[in-house]
N, C-alpha and C. Protein backbone atom coordinates (compact mmCIF):
# COMPACT_ATOMS: atom_id res chain seq x y z
N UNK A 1 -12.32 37.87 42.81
CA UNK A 1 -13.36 37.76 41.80
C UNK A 1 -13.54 36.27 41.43
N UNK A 2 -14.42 35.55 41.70
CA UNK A 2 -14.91 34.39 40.93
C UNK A 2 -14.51 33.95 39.57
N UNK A 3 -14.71 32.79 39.15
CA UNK A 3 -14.00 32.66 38.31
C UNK A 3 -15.26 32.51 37.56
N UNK A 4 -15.22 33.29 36.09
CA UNK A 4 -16.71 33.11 35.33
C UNK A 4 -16.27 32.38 34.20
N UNK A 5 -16.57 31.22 33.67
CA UNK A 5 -16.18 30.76 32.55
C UNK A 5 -17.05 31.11 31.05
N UNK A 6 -16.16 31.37 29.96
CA UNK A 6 -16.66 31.80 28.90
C UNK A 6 -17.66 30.90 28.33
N UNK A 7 -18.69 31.85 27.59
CA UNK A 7 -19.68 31.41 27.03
C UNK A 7 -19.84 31.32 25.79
N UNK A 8 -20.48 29.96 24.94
CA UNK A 8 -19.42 29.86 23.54
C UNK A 8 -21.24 29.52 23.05
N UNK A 9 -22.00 30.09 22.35
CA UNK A 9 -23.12 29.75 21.35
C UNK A 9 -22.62 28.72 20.10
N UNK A 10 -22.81 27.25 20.31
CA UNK A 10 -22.71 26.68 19.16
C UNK A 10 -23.96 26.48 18.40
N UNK A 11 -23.41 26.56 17.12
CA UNK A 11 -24.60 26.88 15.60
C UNK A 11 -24.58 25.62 14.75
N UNK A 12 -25.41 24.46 14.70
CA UNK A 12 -24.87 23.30 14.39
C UNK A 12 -26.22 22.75 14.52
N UNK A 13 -26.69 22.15 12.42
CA UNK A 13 -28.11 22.20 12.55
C UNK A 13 -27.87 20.41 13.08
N UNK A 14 -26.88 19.42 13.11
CA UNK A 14 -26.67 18.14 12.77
C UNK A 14 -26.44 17.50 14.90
N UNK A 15 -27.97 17.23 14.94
CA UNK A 15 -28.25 17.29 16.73
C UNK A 15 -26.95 16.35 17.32
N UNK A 16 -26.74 15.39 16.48
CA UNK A 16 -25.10 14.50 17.24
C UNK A 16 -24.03 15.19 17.05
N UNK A 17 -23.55 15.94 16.31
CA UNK A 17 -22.56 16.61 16.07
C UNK A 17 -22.61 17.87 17.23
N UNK A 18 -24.10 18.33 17.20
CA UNK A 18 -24.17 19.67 17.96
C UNK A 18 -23.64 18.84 19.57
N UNK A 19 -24.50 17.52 20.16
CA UNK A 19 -23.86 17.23 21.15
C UNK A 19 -22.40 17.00 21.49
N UNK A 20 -21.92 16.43 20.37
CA UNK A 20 -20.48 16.34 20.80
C UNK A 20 -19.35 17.49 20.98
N UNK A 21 -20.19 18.42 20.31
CA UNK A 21 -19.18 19.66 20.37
C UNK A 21 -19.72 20.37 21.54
N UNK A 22 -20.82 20.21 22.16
CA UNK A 22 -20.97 20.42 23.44
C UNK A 22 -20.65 20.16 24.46
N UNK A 23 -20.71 18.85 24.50
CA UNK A 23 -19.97 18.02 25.78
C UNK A 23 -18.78 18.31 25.62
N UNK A 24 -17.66 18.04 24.93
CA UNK A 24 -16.29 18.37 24.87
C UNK A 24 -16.29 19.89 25.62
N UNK A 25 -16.98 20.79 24.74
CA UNK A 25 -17.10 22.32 25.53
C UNK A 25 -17.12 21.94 26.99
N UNK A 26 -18.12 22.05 27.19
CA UNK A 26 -18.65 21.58 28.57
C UNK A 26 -17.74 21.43 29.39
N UNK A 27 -16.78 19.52 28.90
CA UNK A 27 -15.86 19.00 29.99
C UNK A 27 -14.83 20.23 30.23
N UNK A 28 -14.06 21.12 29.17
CA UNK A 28 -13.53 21.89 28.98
C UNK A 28 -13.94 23.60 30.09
N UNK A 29 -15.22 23.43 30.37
CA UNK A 29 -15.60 24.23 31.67
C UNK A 29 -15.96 25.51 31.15
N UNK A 30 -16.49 25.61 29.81
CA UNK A 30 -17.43 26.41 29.21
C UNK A 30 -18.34 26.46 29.25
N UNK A 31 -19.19 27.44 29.53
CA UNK A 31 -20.62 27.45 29.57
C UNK A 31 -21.07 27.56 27.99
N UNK A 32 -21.96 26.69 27.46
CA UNK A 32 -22.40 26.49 25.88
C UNK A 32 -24.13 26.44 26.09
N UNK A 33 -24.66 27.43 24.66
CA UNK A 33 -25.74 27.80 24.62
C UNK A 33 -25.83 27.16 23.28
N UNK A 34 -26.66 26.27 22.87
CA UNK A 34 -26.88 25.89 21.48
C UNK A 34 -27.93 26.50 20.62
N UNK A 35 -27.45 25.86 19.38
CA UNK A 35 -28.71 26.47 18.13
C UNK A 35 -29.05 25.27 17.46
N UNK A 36 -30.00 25.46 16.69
CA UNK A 36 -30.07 24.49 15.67
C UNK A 36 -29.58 24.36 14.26
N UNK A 37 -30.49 25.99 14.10
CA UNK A 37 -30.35 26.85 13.15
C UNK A 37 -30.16 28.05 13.50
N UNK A 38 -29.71 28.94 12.31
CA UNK A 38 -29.04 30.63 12.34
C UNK A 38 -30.47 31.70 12.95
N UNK A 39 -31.41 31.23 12.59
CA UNK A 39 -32.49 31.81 13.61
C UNK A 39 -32.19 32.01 15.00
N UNK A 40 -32.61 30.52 15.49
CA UNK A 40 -32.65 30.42 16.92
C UNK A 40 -31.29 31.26 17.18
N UNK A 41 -30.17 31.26 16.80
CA UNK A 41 -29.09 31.59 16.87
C UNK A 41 -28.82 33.60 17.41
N UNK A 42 -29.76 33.80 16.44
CA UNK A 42 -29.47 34.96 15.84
C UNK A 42 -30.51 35.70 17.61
N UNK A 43 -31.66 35.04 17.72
CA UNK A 43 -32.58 34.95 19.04
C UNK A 43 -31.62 35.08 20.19
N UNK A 44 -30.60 34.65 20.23
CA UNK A 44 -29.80 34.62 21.78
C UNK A 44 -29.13 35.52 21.28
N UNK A 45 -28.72 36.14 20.20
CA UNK A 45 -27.36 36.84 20.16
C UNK A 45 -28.33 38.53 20.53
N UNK A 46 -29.11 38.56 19.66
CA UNK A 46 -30.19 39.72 19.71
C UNK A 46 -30.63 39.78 21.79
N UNK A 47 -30.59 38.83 21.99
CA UNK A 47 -30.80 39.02 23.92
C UNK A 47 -29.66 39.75 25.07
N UNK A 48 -29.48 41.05 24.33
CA UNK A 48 -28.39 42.12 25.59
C UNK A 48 -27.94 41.51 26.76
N UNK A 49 -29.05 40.50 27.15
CA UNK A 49 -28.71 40.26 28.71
C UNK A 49 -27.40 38.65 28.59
N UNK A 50 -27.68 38.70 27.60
CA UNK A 50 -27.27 36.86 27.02
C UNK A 50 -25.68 37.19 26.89
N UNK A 51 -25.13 36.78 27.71
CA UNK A 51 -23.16 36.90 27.64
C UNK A 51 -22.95 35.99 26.33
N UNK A 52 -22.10 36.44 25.64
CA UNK A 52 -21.89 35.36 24.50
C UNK A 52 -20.65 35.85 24.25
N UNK A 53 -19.19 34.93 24.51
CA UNK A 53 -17.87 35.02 24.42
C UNK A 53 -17.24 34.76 23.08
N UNK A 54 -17.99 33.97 22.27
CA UNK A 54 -17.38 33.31 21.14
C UNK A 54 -18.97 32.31 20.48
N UNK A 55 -18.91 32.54 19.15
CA UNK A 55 -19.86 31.83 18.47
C UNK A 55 -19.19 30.72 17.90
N UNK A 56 -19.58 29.39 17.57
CA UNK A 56 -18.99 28.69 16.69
C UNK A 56 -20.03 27.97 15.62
N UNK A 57 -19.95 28.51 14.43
CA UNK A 57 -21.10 28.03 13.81
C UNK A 57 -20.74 27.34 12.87
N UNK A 58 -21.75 26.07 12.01
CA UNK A 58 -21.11 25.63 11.36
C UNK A 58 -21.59 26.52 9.62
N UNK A 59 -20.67 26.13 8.92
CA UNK A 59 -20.31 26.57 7.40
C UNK A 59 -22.17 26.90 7.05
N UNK A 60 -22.61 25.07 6.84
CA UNK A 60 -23.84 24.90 5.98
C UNK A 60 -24.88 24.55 6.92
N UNK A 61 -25.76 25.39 7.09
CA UNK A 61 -27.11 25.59 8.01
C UNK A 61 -28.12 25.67 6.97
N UNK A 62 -28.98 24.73 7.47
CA UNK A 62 -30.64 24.96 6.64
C UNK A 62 -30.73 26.09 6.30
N UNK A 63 -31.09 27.03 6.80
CA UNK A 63 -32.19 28.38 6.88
C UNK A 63 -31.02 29.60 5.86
N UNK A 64 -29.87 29.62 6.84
CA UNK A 64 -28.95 30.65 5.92
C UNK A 64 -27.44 30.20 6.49
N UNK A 65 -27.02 30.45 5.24
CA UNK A 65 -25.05 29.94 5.54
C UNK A 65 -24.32 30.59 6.54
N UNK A 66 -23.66 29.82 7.18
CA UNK A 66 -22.43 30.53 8.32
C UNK A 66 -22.07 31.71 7.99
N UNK A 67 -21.60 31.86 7.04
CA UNK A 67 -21.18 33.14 7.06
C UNK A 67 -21.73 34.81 6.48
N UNK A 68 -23.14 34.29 6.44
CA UNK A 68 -24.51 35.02 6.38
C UNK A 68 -24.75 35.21 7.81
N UNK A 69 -25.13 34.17 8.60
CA UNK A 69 -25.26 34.19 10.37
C UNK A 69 -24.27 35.01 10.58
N UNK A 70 -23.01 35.17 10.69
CA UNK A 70 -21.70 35.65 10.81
C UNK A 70 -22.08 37.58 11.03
N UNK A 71 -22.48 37.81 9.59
CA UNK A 71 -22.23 38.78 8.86
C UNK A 71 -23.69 39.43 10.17
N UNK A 72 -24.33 38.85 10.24
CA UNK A 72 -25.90 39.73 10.96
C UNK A 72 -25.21 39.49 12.28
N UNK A 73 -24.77 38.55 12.85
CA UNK A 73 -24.19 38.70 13.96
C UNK A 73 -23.61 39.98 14.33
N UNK A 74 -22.60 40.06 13.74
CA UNK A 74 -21.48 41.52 13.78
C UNK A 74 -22.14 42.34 13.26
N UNK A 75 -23.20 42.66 13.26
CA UNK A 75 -24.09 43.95 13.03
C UNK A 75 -24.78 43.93 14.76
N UNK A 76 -24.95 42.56 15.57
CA UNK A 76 -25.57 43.26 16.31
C UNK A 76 -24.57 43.36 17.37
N UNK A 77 -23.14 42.40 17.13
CA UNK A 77 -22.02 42.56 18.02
C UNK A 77 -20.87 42.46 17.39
N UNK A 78 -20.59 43.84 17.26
CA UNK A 78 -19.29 43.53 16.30
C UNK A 78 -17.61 43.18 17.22
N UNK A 79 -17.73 43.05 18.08
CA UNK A 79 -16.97 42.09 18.58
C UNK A 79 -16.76 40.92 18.75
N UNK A 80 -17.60 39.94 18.32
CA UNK A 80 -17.91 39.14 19.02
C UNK A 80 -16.90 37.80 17.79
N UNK A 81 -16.18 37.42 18.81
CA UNK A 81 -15.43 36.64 17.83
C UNK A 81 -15.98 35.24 17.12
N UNK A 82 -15.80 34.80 16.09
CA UNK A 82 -16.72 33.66 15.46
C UNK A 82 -15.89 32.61 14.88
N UNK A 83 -16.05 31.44 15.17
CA UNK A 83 -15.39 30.27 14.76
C UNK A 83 -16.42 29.23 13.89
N UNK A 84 -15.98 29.16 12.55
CA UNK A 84 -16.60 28.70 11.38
C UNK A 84 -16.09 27.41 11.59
N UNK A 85 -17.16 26.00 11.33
CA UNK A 85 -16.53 24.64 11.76
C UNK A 85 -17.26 24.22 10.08
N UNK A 86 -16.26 23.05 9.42
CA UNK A 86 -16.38 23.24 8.08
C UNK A 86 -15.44 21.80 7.47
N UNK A 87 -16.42 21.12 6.99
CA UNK A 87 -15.35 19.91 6.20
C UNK A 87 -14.44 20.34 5.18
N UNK A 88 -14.65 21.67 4.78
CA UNK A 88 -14.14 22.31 3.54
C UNK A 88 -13.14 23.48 3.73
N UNK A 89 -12.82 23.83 5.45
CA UNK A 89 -12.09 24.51 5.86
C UNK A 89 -10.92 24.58 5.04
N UNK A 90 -10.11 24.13 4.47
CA UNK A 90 -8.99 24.57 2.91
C UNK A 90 -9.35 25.50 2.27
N UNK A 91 -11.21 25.90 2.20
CA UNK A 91 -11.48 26.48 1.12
C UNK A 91 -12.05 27.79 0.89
N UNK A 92 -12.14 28.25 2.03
CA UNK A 92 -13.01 29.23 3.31
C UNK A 92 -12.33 30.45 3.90
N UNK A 93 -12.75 31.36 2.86
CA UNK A 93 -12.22 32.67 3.01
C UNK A 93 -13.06 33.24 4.23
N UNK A 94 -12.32 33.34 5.89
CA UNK A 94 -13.00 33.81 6.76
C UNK A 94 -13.01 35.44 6.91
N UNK A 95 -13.94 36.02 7.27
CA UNK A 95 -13.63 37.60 7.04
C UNK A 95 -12.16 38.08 8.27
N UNK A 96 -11.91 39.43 8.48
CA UNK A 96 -11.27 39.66 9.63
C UNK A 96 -11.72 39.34 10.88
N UNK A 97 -11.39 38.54 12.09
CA UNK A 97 -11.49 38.24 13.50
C UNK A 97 -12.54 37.33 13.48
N UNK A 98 -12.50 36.30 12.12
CA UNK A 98 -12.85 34.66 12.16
C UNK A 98 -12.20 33.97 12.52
N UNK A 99 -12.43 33.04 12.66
CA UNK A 99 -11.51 31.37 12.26
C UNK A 99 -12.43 30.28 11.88
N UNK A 100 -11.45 29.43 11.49
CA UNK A 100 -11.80 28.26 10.93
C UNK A 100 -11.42 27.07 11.50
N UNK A 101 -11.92 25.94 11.67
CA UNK A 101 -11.80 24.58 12.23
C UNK A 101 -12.04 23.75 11.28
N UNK A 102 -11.26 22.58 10.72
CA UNK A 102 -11.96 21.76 9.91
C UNK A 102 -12.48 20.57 10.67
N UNK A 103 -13.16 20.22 9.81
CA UNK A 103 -14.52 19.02 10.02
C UNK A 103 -13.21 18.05 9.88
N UNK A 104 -13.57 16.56 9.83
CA UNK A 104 -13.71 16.04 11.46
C UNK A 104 -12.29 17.25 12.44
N UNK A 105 -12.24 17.20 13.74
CA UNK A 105 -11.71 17.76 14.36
C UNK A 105 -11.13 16.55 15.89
N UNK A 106 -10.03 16.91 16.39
CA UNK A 106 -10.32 16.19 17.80
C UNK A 106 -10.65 17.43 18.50
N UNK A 107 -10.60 16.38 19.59
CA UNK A 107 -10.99 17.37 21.04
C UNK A 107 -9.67 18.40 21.55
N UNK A 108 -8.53 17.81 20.64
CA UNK A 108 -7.55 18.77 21.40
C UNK A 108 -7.24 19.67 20.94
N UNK A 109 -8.19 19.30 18.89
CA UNK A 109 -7.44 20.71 18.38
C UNK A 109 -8.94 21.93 18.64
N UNK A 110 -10.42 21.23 19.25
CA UNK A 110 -11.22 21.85 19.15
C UNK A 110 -10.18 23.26 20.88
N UNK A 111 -9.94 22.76 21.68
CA UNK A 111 -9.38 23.28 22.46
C UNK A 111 -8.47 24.49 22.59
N UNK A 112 -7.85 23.88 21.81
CA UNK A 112 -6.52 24.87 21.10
C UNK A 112 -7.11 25.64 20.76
N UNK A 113 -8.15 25.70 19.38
CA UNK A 113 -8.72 26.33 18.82
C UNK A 113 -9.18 27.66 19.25
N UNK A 114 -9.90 27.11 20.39
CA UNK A 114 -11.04 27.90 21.13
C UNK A 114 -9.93 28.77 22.54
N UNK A 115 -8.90 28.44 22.57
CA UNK A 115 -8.37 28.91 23.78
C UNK A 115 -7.72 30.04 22.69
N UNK A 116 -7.05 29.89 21.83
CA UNK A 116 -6.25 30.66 20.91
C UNK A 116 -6.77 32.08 20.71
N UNK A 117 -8.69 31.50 20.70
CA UNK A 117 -9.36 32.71 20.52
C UNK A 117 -10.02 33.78 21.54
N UNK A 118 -10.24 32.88 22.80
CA UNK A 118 -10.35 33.78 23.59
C UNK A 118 -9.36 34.09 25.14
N UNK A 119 -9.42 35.08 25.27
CA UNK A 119 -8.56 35.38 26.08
C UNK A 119 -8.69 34.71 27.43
N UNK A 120 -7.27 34.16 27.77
CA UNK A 120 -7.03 33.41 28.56
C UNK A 120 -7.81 33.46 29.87
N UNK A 121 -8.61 32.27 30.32
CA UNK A 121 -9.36 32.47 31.07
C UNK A 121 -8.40 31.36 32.86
């Protein structure tokens, strides 16, 4: 069987931030689908055909808060595991089969992070 690498939707209205947490993904050999906002977001998750392994969204989005996106998410996939990225992560009650990352982050703990959560690929 081929090797399929996981697919991680990042939610991140702040376009340099959204790149860097992409590219890191990326080098890391994830396939990454971006958002801007919890809309567009909510548009790929709502697409059956759209593989989506792990969301990582951030806290504070224009349109509606992370963990509003979160909450409609797991209505349309309630599996789907979600990683909240957050300068305020100390403060951030995540529901069951969240996590949390705090703002700034490196690349090794974004890694950790993200491997911790999905199953070993």
């Amino acid at each position: 069987m081929p090797f399929m690498p996981s697919t991680i939707l990042v939610v991140e209205d702040d376009a340099i931030v959204r790149m860097l947490i992409v590219d890191v993904l990326e080098e890391l050999e994830f396939e990454v689908l971006e958002a801007a906002d919890a809309q567009a977001a909510l548009e790929m998750v709502e697409n059956t055909d759209q593989i989506i392994n792990l969301m990582m969204t951030d806290v504070g989005l224009p349109d509606m808060d992370g963990k509003e996106l979160a909450t409609k998410v797991r209505e349309l996939r309630a599996t789907l595991p979600i990683l909240f990225a957050s300068g305020y992560a100390d403060s951030i009650d995540v529901p069951a089969g969240m996590s949390v990352i705090g703002k700034p982050f490196s690349i090794d703990q974004l890694r950790d992070k993200v491997k911790s959560i999905l199953p070993s690929t």
